[in-house]
C-alpha atoms as a PDB file:
ATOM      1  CA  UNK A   1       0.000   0.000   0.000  1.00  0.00           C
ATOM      2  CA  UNK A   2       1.531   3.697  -0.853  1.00  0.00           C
ATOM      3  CA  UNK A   3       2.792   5.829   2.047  1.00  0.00           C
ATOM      4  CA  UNK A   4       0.054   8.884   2.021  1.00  0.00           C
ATOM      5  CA  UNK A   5       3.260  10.474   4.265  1.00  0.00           C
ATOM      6  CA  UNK A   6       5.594  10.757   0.991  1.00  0.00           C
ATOM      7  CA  UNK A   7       5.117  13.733  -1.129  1.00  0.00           C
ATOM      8  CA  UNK A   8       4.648  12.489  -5.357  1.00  0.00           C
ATOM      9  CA  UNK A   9       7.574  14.760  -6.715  1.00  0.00           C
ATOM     10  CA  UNK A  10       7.714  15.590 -10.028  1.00  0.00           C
ATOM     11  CA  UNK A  11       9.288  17.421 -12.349  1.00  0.00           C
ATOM     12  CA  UNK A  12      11.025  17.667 -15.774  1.00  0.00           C
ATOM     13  CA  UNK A  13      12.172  15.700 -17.773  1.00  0.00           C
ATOM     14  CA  UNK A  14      14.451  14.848 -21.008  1.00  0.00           C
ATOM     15  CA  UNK A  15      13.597  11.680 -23.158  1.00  0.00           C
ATOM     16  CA  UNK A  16      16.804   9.950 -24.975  1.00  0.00           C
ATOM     17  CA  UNK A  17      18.005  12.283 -27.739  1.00  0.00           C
ATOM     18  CA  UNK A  18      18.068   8.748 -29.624  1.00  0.00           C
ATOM     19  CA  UNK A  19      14.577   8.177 -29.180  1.00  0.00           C
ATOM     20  CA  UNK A  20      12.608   4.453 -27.981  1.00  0.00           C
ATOM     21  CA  UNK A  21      13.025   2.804 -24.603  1.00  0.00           C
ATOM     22  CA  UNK A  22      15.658   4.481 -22.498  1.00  0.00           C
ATOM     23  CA  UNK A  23      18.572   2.057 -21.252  1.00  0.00           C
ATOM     24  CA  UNK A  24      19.738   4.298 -18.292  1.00  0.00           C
ATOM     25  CA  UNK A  25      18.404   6.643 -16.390  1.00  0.00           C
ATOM     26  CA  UNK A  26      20.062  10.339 -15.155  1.00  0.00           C
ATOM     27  CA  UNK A  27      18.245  11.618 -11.852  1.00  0.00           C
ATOM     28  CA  UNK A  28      19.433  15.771 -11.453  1.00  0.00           C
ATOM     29  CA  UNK A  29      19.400  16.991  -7.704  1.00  0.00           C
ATOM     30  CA  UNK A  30      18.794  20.518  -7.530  1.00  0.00           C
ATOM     31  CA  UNK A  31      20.640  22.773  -4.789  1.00  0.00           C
ATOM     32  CA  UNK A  32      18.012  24.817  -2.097  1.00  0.00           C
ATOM     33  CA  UNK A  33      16.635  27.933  -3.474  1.00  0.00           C
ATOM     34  CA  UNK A  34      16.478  26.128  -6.892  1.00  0.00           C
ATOM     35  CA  UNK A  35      14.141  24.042  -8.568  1.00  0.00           C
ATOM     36  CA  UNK A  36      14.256  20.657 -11.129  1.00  0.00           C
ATOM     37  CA  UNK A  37      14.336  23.650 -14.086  1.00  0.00           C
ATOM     38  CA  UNK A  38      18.003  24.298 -12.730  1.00  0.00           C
ATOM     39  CA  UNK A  39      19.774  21.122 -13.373  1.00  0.00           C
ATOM     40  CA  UNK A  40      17.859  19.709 -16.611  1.00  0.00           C
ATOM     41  CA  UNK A  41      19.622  22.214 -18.512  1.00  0.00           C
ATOM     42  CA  UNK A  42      22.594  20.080 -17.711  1.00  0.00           C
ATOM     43  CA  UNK A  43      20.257  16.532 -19.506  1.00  0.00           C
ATOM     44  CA  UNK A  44      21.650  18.030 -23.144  1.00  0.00           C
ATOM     45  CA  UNK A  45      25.008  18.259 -22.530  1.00  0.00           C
ATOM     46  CA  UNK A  46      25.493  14.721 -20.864  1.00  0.00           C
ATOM     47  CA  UNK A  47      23.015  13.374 -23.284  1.00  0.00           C
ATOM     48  CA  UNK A  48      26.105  14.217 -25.504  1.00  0.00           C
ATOM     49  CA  UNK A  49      27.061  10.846 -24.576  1.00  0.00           C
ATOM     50  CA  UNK A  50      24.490   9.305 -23.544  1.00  0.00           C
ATOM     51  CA  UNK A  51      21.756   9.548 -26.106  1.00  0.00           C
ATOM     52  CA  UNK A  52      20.209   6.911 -24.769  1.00  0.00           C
ATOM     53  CA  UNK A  53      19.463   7.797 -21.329  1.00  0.00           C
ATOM     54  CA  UNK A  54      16.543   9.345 -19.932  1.00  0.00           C
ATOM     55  CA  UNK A  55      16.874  12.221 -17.402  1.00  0.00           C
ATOM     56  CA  UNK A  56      14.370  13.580 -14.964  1.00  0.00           C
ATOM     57  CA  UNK A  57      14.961  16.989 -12.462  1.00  0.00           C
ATOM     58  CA  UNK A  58      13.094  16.616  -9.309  1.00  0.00           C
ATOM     59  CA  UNK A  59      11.344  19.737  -7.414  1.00  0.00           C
ATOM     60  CA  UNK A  60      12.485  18.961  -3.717  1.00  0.00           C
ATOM     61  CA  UNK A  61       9.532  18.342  -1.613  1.00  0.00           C
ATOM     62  CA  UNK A  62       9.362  21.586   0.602  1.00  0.00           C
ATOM     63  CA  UNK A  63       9.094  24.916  -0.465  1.00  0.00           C
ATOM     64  CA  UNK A  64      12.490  27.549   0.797  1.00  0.00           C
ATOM     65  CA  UNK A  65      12.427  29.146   3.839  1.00  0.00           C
ATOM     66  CA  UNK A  66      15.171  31.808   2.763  1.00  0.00           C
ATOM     67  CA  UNK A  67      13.311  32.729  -0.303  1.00  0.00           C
ATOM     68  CA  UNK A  68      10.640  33.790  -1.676  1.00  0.00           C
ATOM     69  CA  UNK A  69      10.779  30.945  -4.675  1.00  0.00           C
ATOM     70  CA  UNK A  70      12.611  27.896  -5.170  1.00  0.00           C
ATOM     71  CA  UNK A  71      12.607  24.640  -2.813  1.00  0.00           C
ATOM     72  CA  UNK A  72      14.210  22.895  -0.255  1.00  0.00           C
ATOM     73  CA  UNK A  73      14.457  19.120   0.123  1.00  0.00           C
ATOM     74  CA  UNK A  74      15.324  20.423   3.727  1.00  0.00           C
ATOM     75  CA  UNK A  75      15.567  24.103   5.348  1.00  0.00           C
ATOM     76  CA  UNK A  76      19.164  25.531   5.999  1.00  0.00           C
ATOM     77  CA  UNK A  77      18.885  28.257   8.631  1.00  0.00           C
ATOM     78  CA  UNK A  78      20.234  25.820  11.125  1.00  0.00           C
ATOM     79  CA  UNK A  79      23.271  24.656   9.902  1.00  0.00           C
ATOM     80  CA  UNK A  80      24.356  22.175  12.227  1.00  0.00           C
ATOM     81  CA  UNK A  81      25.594  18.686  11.528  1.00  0.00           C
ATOM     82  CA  UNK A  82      22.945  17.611  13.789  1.00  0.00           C
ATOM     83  CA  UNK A  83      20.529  19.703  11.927  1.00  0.00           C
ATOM     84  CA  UNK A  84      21.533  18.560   8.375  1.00  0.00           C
ATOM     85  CA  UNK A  85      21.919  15.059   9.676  1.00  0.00           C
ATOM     86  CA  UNK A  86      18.457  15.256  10.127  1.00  0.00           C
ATOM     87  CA  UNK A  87      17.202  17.013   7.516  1.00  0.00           C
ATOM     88  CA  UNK A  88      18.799  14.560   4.563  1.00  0.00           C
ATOM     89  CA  UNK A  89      17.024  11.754   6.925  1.00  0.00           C
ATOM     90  CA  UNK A  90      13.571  13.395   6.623  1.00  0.00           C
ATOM     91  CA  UNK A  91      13.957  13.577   3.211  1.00  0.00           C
ATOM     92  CA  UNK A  92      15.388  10.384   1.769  1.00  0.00           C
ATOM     93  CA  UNK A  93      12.235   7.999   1.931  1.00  0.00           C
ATOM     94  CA  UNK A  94      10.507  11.052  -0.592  1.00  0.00           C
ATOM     95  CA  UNK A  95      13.536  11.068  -2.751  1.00  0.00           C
ATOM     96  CA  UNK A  96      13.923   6.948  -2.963  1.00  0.00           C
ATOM     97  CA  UNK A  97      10.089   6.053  -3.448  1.00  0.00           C
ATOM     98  CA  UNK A  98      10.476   9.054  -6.143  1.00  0.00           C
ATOM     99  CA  UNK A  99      13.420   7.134  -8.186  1.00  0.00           C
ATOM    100  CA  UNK A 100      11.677   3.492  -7.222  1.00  0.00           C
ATOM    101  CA  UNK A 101       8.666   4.794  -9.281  1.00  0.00           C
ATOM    102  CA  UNK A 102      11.198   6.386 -12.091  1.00  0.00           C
ATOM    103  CA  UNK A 103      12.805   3.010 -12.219  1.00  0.00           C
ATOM    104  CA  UNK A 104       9.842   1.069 -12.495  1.00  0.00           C
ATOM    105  CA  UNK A 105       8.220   3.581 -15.170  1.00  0.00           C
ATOM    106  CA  UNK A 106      11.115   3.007 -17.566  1.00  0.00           C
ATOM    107  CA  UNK A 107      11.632  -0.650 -16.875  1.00  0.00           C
ATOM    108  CA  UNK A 108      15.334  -0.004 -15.383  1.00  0.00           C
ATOM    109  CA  UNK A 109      17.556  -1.529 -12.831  1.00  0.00           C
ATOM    110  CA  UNK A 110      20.016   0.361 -10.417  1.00  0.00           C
ATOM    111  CA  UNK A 111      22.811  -0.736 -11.743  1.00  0.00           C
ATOM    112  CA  UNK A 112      21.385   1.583 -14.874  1.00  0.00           C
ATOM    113  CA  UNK A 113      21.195   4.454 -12.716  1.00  0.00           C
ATOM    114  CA  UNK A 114      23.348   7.252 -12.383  1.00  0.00           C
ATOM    115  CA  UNK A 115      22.387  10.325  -9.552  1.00  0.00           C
ATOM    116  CA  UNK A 116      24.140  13.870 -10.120  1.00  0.00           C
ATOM    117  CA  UNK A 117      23.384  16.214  -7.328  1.00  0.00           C
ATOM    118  CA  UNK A 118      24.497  20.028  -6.776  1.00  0.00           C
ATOM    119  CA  UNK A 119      25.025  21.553  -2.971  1.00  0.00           C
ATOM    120  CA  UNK A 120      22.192  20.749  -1.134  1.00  0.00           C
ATOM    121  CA  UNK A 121      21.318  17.757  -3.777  1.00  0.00           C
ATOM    122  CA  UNK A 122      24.314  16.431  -3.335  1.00  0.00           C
ATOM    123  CA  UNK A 123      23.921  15.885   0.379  1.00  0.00           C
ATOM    124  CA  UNK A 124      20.656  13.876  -0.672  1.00  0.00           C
ATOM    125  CA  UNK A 125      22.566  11.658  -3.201  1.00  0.00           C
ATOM    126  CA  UNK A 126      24.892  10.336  -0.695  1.00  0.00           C
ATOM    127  CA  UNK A 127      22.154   9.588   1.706  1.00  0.00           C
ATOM    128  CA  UNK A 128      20.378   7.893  -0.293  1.00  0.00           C
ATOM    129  CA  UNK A 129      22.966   6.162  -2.810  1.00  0.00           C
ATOM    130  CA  UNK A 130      24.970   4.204  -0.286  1.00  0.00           C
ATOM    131  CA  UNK A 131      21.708   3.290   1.718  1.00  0.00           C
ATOM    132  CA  UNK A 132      19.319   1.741  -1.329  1.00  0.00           C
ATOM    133  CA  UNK A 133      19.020  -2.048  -1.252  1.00  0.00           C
ATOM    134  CA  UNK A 134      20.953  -2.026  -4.464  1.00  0.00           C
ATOM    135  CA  UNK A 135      24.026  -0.017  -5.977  1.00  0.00           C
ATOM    136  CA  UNK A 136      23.010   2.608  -8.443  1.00  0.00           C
ATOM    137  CA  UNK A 137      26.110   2.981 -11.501  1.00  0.00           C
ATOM    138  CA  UNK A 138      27.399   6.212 -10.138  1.00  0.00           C
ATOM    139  CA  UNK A 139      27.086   8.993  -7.734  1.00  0.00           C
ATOM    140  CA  UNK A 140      28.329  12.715  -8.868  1.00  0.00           C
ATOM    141  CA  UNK A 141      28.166  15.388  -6.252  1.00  0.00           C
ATOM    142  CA  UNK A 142      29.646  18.914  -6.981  1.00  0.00           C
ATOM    143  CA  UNK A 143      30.044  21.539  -4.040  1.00  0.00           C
ATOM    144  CA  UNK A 144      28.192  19.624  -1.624  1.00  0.00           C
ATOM    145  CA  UNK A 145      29.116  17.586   1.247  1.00  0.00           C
ATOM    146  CA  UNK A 146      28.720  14.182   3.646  1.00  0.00           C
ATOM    147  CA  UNK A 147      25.630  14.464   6.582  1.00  0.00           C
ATOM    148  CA  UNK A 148      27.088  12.644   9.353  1.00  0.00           C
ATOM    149  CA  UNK A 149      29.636  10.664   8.369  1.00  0.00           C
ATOM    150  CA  UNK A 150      29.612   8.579  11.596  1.00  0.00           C
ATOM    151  CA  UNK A 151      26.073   6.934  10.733  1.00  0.00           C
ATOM    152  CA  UNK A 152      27.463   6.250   7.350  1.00  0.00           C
ATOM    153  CA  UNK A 153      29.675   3.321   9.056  1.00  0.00           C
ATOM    154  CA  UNK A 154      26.848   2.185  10.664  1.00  0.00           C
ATOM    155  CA  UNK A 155      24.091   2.477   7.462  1.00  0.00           C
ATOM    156  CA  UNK A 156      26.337   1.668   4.659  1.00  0.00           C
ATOM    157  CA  UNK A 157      24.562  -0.933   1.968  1.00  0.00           C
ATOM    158  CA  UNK A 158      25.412  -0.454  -1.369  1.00  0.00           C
ATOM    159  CA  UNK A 159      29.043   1.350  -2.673  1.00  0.00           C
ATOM    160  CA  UNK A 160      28.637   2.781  -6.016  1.00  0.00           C
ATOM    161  CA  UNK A 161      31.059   4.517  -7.458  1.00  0.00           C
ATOM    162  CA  UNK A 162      31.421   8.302  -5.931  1.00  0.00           C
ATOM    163  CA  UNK A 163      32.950  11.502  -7.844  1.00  0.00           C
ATOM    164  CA  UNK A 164      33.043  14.848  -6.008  1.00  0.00           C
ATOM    165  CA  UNK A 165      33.639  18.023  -7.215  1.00  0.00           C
ATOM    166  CA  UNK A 166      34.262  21.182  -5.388  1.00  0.00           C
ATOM    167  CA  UNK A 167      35.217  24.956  -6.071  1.00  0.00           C
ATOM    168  CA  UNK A 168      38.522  26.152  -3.748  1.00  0.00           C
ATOM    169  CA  UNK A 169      36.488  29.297  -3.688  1.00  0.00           C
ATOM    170  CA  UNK A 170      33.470  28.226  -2.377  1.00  0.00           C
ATOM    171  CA  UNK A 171      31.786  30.550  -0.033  1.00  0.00           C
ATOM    172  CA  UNK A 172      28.925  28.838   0.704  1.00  0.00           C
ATOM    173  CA  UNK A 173      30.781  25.043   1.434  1.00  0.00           C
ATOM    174  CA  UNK A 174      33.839  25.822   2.290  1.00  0.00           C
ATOM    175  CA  UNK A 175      35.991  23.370  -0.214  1.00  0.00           C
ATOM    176  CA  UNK A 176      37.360  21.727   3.085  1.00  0.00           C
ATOM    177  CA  UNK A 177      34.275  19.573   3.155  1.00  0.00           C
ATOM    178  CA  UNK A 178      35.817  18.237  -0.092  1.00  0.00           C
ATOM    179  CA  UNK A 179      38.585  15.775   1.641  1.00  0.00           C
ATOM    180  CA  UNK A 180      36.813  15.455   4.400  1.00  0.00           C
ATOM    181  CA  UNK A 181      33.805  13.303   2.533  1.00  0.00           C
ATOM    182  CA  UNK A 182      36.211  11.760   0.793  1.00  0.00           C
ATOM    183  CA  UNK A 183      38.211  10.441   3.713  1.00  0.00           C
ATOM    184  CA  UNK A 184      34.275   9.188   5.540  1.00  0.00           C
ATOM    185  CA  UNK A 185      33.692   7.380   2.221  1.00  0.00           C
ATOM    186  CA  UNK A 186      37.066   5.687   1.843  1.00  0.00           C
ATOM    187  CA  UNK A 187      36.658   4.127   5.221  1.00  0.00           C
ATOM    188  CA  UNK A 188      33.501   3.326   4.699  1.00  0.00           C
ATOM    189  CA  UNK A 189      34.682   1.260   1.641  1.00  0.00           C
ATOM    190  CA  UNK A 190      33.017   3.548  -1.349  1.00  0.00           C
ATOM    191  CA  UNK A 191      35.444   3.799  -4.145  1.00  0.00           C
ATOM    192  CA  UNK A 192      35.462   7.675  -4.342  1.00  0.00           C
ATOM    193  CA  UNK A 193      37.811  10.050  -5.902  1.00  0.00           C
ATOM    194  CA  UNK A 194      37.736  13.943  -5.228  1.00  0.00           C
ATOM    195  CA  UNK A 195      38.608  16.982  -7.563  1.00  0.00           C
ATOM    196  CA  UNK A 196      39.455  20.441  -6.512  1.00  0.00           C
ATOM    197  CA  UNK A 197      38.275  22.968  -9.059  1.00  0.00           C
ATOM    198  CA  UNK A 198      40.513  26.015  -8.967  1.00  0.00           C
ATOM    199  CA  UNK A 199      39.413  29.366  -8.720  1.00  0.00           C
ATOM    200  CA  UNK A 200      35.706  28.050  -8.839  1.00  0.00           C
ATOM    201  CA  UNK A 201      32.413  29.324  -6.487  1.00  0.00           C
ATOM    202  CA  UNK A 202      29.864  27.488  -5.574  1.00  0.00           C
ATOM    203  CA  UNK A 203      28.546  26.575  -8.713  1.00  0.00           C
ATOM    204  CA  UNK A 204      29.491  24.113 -11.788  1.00  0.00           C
ATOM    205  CA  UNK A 205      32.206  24.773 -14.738  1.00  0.00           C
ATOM    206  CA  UNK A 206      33.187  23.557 -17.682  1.00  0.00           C
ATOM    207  CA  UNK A 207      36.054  21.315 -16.026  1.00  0.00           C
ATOM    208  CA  UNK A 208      33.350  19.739 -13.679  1.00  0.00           C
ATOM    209  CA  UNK A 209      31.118  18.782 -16.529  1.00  0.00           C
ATOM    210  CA  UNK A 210      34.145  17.035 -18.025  1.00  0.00           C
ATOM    211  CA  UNK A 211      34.677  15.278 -14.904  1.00  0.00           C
ATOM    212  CA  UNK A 212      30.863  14.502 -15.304  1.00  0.00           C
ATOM    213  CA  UNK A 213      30.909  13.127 -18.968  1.00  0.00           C
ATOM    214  CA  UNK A 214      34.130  11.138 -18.445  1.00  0.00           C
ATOM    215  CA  UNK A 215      32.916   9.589 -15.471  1.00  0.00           C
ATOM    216  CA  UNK A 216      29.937   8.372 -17.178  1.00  0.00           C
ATOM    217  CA  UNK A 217      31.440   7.280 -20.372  1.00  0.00           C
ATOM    218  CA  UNK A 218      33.265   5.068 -18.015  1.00  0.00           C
ATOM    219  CA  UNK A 219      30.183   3.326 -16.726  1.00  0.00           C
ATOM    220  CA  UNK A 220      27.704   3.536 -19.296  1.00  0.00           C
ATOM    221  CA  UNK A 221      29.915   3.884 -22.456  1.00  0.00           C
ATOM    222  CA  UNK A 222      29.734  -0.242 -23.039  1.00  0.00           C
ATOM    223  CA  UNK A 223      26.262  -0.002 -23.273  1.00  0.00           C
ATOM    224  CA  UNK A 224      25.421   3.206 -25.586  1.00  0.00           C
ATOM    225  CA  UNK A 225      27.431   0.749 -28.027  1.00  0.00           C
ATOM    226  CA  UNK A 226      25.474  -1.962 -27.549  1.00  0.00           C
END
């Protein structure tokens, strides 16, 4: 029986440039303040690629409590690790029943799954990634960072593979939470590599969507062949 607790997100969505039945699926995380319209713009680029993936943009659940527009998949104004910690938590089982659905829609398994978050998205695709029954193909997270790393240890199910990306002028994350995620997932056994982008914000280049496109050209570039 469905959960009447979980919100039904939605939002927009890319069909393979290739056209038929999609053979992996792209799931965008948008940052707080922002919206699934932010990250699909990214679904053309990597569908550079990919032509024959699907992509869909989520609207987090909850609308911003620092703006006047945009959402939240959790509010901000208390920053603590205790306060994130729990935030990502009350959020995951929205997020997961969300890409269980996806899944299901287009016929796909997680191991055809890749989840690219941004900031705030990012903190939800590392929640949820290493705790779903089965690994997902790959986890990208730029400027973002790991909720309690300590419960990771304790939660840790799948290990997909992990690539982080992070400005060294972030003002928002500092770029110290960079090495310090990737440390937490090392010892939690999550094959992870980290890249410093220099004289980057908080926000996405041109060298991080390389990072992007390689990454998934390395999991998914057997199968666009097929």
């Amino acid at each position: 029986m469905e959960d009447l607790n979980l919100f039904a997100l939605d939002g927009p969505r890319l069909a393979p440039a290739a056209g038929g039945k999609p053979k992996q699926l792209v799931v965008l995380l948008h940052g707080l303040g922002a919206d699934g319209n932010d990250l699909i713009s990214l679904a053309p680029i990597l569908a550079r690629i990919l032509p024959k993936a699907a992509f869909v943009s989520p609207h987090a659940p909850f609308p911003c409590d620092m703006a006047p527009v945009g959402r939240q998949w959790f509010s901000l104004q208390e920053r603590s690790p205790e306060s994130i910690s729990s935030g990502v938590r009350t959020a995951a089982p929205h997020l997961d029943a969300f890409i269980d659905k996806e899944l299901e829609r287009e016929g796909l398994k997680d191991t055809q799954l890749a989840i690219i978050g941004f900031s705030q998205g990012t903190m939800m695709a590392l929640e949820i990634a290493l705790r779903r029954p089965q690994p997902c193909a790959l986890v990208i997270g730029y400027s973002g960072l790991l909720a309690d790393p300590e419960r990771l240890i304790q939660e840790v199910v799948s290990r997909p593979r992990v690539v982080l990306i992070h400005g060294e002028d972030d003002d928002l994350i500092p770029v110290q939470m960079l090495p310090a995620a990737e440390q937490s997932l090392k010892a939690a056994k999550v094959p992870v590599s980290a890249h410093r982008r220099p004289g980057l914000g908080h926000g996405i280049d041109e060298g991080g969507l390389a990072l992007a496109l390689e990454a998934l050209q390395d999991v998914f570039g057997e199968a666009e062949t097929a």
